[in-house]
Protein backbone atom coordinates (compact mmCIF):
# COMPACT_ATOMS: atom_id res chain seq x y z
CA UNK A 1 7.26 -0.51 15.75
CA UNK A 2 10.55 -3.03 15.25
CA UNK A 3 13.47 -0.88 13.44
CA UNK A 4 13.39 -1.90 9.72
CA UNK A 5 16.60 -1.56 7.32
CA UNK A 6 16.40 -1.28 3.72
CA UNK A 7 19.82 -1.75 1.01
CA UNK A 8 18.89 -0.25 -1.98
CA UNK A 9 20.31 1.37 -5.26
CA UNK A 10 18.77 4.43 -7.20
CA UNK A 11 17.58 2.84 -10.56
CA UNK A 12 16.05 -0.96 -8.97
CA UNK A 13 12.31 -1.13 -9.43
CA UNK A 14 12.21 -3.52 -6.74
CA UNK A 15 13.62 -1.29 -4.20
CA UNK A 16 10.92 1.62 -5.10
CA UNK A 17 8.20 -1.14 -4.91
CA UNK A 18 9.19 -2.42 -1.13
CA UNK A 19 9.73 1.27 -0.44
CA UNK A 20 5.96 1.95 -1.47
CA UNK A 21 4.81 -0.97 0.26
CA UNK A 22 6.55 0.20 3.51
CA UNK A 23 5.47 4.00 3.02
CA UNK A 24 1.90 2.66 2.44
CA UNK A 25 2.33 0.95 5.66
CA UNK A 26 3.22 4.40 7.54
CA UNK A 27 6.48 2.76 8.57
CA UNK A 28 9.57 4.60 9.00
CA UNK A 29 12.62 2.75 7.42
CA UNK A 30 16.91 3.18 7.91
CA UNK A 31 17.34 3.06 3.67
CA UNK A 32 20.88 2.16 2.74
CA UNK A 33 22.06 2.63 -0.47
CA UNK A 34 24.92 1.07 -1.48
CA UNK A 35 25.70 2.90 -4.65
CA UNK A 36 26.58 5.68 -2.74
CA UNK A 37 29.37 4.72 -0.42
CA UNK A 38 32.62 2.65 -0.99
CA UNK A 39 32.04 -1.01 0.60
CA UNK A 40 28.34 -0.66 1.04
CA UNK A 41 27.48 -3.04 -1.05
CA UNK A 42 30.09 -5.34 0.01
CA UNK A 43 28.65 -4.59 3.92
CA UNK A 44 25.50 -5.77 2.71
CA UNK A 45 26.80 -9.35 0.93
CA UNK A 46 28.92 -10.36 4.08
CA UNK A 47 25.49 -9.81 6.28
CA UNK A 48 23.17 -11.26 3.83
CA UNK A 49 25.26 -13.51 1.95
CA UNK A 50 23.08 -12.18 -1.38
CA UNK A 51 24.12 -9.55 -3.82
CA UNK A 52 20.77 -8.16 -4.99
CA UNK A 53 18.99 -5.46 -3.86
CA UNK A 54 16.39 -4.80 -2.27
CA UNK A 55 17.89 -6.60 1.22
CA UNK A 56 15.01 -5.91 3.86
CA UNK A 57 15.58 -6.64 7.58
CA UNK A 58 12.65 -6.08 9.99
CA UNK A 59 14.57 -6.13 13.41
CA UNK A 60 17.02 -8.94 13.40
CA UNK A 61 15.04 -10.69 10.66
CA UNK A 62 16.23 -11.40 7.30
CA UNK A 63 13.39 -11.01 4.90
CA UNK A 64 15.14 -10.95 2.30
CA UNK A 65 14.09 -8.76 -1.06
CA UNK A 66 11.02 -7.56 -2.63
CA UNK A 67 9.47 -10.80 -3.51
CA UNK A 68 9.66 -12.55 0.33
CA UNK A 69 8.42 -9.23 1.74
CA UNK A 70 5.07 -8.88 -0.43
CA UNK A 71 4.97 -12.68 -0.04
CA UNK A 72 4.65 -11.55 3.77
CA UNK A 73 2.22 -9.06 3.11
CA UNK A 74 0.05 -11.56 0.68
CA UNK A 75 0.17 -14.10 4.01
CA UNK A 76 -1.06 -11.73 6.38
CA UNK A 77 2.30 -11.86 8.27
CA UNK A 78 4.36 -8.57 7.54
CA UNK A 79 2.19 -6.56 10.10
CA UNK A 80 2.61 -9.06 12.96
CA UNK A 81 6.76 -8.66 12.26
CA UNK A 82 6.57 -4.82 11.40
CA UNK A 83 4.14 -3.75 14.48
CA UNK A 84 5.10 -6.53 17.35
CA UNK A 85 2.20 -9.03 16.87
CA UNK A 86 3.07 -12.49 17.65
CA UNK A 87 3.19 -14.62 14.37
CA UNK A 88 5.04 -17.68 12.64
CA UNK A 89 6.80 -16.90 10.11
């Protein structure tokens, strides 16, 4: 299974709902949130260049937030990037 990150805050519904989606999915996830450190959230803007949260990776792949991953999920593509399949993305 390819190593997925997650930056997230405590109160964002859309963070819980990729969470779900993930759990659902029975994969693990690295959850960052970036409420509670100093310069997390900054972290998080200089490698995704956004400042909303949810910011998914899946490996070394930007997905971006809630909306591209269930987009993924809705095209039949988030299992070929979470479990190794080959697919175009």
């Amino acid at each position: 299974m390819t190593k997925v990150i997650i930056y997230t805050t405590k109160i964002c519904p859309y963070c819980i709902m990729a969470k779900r989606l993930l759990d659902r999915k029975g994969v693990k996830y690295t959850e960052i949130n970036v409420d509670e450190t100093v310069g997390l959230r900054e972290e998080m803007m200089a490698r995704t260049k956004r400042r909303t949260v949810p910011q998914i990776y899946i490996g070394d792949f930007h997905v971006g937030g809630f909306d591209e991953l269930y987009a993924l999920e809705q095209q039949k593509k988030l299992d070929g990037l979470l479990f190794g399949e080959e697919i175009v993305v």
